[in-house]
PDB file of N, CA and C in Angstrom:
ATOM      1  N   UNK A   1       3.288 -23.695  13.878  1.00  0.00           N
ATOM      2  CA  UNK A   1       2.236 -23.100  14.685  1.00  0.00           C
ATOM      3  C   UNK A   1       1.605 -21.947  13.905  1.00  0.00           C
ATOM      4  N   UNK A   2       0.160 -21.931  13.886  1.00  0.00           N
ATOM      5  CA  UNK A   2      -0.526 -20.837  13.108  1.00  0.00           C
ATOM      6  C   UNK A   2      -0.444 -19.409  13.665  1.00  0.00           C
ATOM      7  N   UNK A   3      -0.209 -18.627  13.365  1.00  0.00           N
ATOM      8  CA  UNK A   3      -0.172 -17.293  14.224  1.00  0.00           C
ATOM      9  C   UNK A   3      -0.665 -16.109  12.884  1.00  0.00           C
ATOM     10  N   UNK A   4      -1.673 -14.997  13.539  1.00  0.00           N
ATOM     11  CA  UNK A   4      -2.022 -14.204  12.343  1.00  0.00           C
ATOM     12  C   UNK A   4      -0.929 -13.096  12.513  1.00  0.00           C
ATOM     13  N   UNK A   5       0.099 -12.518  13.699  1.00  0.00           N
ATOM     14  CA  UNK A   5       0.960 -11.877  13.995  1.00  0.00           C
ATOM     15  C   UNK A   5       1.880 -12.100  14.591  1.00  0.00           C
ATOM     16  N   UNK A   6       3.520 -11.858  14.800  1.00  0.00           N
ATOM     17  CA  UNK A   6       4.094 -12.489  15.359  1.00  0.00           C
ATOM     18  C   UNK A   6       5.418 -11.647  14.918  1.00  0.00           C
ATOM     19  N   UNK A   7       6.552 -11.575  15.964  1.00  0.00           N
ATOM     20  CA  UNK A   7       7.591 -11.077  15.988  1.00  0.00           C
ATOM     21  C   UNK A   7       8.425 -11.429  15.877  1.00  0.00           C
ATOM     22  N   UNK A   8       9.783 -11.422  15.820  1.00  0.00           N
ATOM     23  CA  UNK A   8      11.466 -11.920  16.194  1.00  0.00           C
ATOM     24  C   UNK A   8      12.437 -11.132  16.271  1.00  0.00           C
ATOM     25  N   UNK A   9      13.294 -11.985  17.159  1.00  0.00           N
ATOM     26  CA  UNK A   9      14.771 -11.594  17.914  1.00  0.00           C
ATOM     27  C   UNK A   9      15.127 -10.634  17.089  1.00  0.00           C
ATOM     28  N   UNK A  10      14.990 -10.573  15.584  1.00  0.00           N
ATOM     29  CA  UNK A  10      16.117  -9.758  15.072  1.00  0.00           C
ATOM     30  C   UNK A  10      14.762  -8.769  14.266  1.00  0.00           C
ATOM     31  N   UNK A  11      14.311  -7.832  15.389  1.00  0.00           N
ATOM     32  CA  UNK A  11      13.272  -6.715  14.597  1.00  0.00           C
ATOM     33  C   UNK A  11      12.254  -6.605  13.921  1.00  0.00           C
ATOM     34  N   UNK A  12      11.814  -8.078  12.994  1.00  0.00           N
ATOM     35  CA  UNK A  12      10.798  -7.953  12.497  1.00  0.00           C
ATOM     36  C   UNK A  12       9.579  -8.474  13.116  1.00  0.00           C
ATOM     37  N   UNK A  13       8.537  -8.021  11.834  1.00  0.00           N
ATOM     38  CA  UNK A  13       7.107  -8.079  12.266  1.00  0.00           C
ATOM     39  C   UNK A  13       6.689  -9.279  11.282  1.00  0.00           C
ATOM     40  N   UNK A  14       6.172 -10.529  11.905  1.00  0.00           N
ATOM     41  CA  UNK A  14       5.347 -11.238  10.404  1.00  0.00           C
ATOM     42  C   UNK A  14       4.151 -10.924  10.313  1.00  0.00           C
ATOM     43  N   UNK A  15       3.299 -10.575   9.371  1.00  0.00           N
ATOM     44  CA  UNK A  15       1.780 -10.850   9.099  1.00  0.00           C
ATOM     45  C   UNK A  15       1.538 -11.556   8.161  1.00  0.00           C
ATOM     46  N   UNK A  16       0.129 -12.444   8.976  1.00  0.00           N
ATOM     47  CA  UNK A  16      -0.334 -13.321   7.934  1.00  0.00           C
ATOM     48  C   UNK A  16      -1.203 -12.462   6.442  1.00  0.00           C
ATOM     49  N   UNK A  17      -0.995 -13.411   5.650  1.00  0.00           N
ATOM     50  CA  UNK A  17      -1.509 -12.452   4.535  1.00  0.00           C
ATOM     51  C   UNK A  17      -2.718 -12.400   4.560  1.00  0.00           C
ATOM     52  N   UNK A  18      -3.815 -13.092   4.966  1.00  0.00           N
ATOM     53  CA  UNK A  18      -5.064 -12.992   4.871  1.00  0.00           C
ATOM     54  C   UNK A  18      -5.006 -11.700   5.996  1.00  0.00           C
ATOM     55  N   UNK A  19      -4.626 -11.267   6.723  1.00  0.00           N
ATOM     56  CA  UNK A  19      -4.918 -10.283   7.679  1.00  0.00           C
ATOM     57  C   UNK A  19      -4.223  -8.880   7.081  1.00  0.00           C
ATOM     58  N   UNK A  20      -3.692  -8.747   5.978  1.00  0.00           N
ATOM     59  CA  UNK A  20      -3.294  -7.415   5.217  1.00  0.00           C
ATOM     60  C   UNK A  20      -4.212  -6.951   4.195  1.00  0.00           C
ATOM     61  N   UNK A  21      -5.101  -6.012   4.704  1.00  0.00           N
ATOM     62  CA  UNK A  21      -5.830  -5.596   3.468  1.00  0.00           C
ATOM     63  C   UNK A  21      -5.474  -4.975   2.398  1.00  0.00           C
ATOM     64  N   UNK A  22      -4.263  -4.147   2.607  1.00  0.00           N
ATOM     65  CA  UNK A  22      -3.726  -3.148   1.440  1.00  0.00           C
ATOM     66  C   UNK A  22      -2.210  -2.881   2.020  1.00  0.00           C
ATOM     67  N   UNK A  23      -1.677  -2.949   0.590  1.00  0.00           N
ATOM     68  CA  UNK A  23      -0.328  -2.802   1.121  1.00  0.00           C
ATOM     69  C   UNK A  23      -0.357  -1.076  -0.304  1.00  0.00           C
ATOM     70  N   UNK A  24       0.048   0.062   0.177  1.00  0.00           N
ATOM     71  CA  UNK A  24       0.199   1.181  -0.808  1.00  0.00           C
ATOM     72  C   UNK A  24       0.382   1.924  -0.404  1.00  0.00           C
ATOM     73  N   UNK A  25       1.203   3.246  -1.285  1.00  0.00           N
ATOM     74  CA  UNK A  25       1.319   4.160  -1.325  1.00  0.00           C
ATOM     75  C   UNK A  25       0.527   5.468  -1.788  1.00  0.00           C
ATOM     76  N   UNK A  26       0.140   6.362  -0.532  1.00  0.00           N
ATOM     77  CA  UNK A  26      -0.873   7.579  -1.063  1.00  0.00           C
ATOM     78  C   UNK A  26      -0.501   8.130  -2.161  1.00  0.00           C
ATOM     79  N   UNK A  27      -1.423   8.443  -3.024  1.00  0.00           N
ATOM     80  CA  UNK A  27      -1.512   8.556  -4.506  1.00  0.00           C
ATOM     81  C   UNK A  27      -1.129   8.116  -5.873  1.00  0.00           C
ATOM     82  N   UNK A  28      -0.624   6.732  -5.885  1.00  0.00           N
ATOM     83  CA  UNK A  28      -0.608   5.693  -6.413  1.00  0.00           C
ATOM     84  C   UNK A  28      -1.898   4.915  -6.821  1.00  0.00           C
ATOM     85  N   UNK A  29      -1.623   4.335  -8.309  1.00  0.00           N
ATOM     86  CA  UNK A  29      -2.703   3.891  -8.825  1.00  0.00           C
ATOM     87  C   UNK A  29      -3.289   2.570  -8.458  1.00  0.00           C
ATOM     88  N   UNK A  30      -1.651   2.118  -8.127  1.00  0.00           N
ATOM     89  CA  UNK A  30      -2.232   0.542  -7.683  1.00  0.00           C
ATOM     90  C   UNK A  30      -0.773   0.439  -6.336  1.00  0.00           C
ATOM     91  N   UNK A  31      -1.578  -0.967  -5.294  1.00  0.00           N
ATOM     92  CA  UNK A  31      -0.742  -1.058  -4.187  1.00  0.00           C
ATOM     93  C   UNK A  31       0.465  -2.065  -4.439  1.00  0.00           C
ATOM     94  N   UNK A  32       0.766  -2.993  -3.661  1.00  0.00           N
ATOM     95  CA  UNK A  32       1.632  -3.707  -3.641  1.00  0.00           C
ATOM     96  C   UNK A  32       0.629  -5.237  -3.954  1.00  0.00           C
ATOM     97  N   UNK A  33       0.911  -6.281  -4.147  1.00  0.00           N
ATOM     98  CA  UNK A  33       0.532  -7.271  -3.723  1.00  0.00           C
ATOM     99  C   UNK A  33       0.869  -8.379  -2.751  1.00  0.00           C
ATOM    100  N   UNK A  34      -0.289  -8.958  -2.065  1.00  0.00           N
ATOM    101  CA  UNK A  34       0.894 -10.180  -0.817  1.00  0.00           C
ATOM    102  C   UNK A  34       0.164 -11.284  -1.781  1.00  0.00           C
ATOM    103  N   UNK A  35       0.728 -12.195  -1.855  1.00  0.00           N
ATOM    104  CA  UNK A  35       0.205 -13.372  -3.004  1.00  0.00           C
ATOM    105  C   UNK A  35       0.389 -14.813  -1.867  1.00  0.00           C
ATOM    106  N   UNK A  36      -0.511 -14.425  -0.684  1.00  0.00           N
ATOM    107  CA  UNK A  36      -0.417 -15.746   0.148  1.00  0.00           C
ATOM    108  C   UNK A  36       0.887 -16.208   0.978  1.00  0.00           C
ATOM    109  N   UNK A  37       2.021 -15.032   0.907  1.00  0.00           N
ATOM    110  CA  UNK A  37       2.895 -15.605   2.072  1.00  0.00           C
ATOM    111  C   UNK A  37       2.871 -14.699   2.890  1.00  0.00           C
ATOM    112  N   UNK A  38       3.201 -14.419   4.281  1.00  0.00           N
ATOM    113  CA  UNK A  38       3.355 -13.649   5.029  1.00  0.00           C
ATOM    114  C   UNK A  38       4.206 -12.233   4.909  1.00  0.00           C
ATOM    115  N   UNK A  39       3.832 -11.270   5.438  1.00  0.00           N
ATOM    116  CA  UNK A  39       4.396  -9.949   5.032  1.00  0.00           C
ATOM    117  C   UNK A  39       5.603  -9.611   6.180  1.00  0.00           C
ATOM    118  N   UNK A  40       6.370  -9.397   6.090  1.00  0.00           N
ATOM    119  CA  UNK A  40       7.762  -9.512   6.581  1.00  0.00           C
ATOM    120  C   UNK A  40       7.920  -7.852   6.620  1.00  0.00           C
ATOM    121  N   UNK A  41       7.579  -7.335   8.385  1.00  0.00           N
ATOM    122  CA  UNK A  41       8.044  -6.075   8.146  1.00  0.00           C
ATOM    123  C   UNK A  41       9.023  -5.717   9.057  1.00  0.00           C
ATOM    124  N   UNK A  42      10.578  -5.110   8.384  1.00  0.00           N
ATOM    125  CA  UNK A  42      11.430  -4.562   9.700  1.00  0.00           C
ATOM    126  C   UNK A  42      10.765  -3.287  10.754  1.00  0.00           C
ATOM    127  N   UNK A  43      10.751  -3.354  11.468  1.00  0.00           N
ATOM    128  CA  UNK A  43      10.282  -2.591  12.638  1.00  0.00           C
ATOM    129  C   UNK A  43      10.631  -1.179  12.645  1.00  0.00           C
ATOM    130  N   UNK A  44      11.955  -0.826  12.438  1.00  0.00           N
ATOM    131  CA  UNK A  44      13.113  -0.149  12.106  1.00  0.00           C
ATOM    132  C   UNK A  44      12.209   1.461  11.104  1.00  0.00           C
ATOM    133  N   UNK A  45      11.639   0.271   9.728  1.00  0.00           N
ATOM    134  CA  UNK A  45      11.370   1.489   8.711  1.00  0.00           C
ATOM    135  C   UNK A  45       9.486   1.746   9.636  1.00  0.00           C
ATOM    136  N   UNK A  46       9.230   1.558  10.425  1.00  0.00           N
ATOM    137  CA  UNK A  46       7.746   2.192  10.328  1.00  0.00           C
ATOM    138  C   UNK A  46       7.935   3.211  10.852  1.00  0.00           C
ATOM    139  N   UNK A  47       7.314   4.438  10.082  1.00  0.00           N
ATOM    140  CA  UNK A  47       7.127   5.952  10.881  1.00  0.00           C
ATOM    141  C   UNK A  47       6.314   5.271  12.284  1.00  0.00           C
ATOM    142  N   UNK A  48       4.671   5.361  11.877  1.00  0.00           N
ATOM    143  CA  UNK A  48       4.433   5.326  13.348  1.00  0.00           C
ATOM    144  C   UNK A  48       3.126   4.301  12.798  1.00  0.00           C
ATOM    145  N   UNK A  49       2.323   4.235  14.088  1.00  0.00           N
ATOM    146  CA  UNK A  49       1.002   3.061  13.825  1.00  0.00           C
ATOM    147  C   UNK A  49      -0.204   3.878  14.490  1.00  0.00           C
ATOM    148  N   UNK A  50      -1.021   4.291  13.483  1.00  0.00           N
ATOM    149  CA  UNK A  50      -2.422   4.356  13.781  1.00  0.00           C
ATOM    150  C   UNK A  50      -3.976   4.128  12.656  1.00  0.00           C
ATOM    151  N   UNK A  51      -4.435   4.793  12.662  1.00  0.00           N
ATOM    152  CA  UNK A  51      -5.402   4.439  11.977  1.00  0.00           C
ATOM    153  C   UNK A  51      -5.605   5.657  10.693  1.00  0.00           C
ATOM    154  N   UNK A  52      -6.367   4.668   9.422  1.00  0.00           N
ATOM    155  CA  UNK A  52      -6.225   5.422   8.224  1.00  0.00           C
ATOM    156  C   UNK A  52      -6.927   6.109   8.172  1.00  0.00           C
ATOM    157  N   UNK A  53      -7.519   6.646   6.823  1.00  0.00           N
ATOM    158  CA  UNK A  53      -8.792   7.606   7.002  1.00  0.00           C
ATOM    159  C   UNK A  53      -9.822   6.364   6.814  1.00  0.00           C
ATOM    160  N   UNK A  54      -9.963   5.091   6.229  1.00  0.00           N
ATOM    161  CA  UNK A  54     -10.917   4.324   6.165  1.00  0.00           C
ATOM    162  C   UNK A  54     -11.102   3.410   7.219  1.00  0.00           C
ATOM    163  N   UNK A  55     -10.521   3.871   8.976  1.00  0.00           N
ATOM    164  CA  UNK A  55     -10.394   3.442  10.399  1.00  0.00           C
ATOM    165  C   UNK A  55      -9.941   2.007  10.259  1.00  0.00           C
ATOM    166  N   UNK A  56      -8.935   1.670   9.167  1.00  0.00           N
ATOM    167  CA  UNK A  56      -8.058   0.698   9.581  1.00  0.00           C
ATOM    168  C   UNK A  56      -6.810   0.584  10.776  1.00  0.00           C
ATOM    169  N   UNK A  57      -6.467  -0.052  11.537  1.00  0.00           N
ATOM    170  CA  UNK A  57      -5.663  -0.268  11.467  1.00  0.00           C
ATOM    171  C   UNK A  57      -3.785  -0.144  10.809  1.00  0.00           C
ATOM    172  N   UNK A  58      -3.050   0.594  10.700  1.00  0.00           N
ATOM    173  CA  UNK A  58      -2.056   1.220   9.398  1.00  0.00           C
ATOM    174  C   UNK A  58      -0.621   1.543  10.006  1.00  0.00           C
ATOM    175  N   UNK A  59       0.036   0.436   9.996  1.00  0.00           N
ATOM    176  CA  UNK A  59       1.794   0.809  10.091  1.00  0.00           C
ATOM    177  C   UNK A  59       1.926   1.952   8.579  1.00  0.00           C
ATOM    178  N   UNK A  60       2.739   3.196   8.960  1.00  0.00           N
ATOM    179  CA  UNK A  60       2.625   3.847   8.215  1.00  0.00           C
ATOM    180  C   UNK A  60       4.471   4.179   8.209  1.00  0.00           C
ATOM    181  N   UNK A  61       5.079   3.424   7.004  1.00  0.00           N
ATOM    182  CA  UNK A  61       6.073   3.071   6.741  1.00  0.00           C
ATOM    183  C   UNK A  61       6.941   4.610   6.363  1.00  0.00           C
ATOM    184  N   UNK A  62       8.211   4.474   6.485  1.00  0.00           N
ATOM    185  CA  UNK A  62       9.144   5.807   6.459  1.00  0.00           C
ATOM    186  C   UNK A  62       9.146   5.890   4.807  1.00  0.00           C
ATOM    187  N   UNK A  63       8.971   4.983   4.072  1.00  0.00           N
ATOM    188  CA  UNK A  63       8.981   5.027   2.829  1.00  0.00           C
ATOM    189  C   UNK A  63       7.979   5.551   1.891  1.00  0.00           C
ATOM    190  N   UNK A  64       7.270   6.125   2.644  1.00  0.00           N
ATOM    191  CA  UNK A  64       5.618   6.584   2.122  1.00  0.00           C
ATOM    192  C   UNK A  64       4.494   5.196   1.943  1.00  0.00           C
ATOM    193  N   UNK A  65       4.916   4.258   2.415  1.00  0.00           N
ATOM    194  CA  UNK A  65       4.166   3.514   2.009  1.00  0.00           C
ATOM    195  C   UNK A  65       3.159   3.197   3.302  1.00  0.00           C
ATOM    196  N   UNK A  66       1.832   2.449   3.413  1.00  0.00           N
ATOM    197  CA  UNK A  66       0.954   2.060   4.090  1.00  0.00           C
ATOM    198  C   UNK A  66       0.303   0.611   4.279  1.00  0.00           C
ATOM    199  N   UNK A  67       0.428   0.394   5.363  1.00  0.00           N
ATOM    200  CA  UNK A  67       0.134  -1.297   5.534  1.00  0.00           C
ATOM    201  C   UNK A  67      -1.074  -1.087   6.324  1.00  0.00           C
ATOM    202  N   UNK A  68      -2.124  -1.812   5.642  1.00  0.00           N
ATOM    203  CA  UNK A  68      -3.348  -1.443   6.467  1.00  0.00           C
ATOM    204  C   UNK A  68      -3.633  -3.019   6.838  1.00  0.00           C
ATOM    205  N   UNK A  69      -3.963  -3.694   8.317  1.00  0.00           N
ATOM    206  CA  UNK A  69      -4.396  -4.585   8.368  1.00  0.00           C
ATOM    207  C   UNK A  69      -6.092  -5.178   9.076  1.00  0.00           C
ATOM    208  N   UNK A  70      -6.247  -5.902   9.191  1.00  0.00           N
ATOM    209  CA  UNK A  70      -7.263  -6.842   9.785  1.00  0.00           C
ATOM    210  C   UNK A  70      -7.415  -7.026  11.284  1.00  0.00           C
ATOM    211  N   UNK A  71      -6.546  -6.135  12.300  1.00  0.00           N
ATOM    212  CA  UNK A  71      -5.806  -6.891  13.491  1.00  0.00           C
ATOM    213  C   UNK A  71      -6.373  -5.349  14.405  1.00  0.00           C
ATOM    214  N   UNK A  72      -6.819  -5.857  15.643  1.00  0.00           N
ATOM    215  CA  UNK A  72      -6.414  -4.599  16.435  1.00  0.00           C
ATOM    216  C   UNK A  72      -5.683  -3.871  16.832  1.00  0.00           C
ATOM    217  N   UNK A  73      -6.115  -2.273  17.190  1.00  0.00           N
ATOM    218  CA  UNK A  73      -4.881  -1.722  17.156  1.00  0.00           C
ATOM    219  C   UNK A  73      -3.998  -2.055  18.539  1.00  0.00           C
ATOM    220  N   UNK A  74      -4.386  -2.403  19.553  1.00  0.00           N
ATOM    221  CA  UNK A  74      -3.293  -2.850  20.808  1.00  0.00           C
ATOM    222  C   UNK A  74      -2.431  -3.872  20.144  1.00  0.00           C
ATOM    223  N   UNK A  75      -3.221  -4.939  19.547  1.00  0.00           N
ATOM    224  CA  UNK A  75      -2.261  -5.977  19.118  1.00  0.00           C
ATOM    225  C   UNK A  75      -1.029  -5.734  17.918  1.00  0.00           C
ATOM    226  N   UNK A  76      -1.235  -4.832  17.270  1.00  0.00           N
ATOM    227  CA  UNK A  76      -0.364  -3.681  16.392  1.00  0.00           C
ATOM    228  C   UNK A  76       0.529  -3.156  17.383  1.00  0.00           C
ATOM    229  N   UNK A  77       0.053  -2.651  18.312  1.00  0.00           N
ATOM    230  CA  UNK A  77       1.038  -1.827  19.343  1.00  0.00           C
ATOM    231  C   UNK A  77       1.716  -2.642  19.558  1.00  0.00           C
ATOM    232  N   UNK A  78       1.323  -3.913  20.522  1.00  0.00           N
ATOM    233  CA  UNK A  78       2.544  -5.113  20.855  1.00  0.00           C
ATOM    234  C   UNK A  78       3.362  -5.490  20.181  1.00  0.00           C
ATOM    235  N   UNK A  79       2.877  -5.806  18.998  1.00  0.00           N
ATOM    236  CA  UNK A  79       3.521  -5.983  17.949  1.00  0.00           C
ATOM    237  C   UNK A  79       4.936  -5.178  17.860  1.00  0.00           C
ATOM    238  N   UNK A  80       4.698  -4.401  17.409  1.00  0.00           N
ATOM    239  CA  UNK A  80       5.670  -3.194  17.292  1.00  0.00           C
ATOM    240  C   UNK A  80       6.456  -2.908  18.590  1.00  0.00           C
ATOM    241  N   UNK A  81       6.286  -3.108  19.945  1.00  0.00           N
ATOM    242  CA  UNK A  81       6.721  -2.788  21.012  1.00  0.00           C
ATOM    243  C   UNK A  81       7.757  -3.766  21.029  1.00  0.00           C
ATOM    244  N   UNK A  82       6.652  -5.108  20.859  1.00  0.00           N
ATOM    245  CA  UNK A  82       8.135  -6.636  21.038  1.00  0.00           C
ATOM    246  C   UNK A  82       9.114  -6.404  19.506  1.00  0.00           C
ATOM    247  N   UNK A  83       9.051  -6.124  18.896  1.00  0.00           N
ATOM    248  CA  UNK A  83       9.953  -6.007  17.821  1.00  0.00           C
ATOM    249  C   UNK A  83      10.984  -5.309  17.978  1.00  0.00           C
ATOM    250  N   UNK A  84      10.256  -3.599  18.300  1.00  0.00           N
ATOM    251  CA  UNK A  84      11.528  -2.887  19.185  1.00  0.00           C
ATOM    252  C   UNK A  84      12.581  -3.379  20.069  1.00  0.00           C
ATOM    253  N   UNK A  85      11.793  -4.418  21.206  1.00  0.00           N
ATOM    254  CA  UNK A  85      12.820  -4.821  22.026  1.00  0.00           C
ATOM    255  C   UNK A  85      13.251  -5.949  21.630  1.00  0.00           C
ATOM    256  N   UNK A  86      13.612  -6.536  20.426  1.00  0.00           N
ATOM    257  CA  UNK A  86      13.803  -7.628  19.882  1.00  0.00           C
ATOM    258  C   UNK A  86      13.585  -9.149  20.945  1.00  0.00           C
ATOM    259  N   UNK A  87      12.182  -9.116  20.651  1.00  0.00           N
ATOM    260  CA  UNK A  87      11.299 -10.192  21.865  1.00  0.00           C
ATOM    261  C   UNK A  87      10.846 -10.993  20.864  1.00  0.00           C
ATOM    262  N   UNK A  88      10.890 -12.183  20.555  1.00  0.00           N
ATOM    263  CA  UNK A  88      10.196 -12.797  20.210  1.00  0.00           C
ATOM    264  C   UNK A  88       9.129 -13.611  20.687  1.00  0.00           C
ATOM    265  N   UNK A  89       7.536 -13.103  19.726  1.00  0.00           N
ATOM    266  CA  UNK A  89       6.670 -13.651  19.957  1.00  0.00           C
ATOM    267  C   UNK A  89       5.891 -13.564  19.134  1.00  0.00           C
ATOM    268  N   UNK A  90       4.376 -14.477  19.844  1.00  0.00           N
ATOM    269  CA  UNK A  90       3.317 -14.873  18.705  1.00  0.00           C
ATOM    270  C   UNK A  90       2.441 -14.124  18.986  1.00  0.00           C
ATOM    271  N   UNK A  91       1.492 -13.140  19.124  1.00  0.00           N
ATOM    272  CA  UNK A  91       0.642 -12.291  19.416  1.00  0.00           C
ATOM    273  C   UNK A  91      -0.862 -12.709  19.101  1.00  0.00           C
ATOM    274  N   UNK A  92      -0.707 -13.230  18.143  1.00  0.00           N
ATOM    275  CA  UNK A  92      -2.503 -13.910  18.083  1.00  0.00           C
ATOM    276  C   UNK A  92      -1.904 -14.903  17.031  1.00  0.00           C
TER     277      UNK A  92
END
């Protein structure tokens, strides 16, 4: 089943890769790359979720790092809410 977001039982977050615009760390030269598979995030490490300075969308990871996506921000919230309660689901 196609899904651009989506959760599971055990904490994580999937995103589709076409829906991750930047995966990086502030002041770094270059980001991460997603090379077409889905981005696999534990729930666990995100500080918190709001928006960047370029009004993305942005799980903003305990690790300094930044996931900016394609997706609204409620559907980010759910996201993150069903993960917390280890719910699995498909969100869009």
């Amino acid at each position: 089943m196609a899904y651009i977001i989506k959760t599971t039982s055990d904490g994580l977050i999937y995103v589709k890769a076409s829906s991750v615009i930047h995966v990086k760390k502030p002041n770094a030269l270059e980001g991460a790359k997603v090379m077409g598979q889905p981005l696999v995030i534990n729930v666990n490490h995100i500080g918190f979720l709001s928006y960047n300075i370029e009004g993305h969308v942005t799980f903003f990871m305990a690790s300094g790092f930044e996931i900016s996506m394609k997706i609204f921000y409620e559907e980010a919230e759910e996201a993150f809410n069903c993960a917390k309660g280890n719910i699995e689901k498909i969100i869009r």
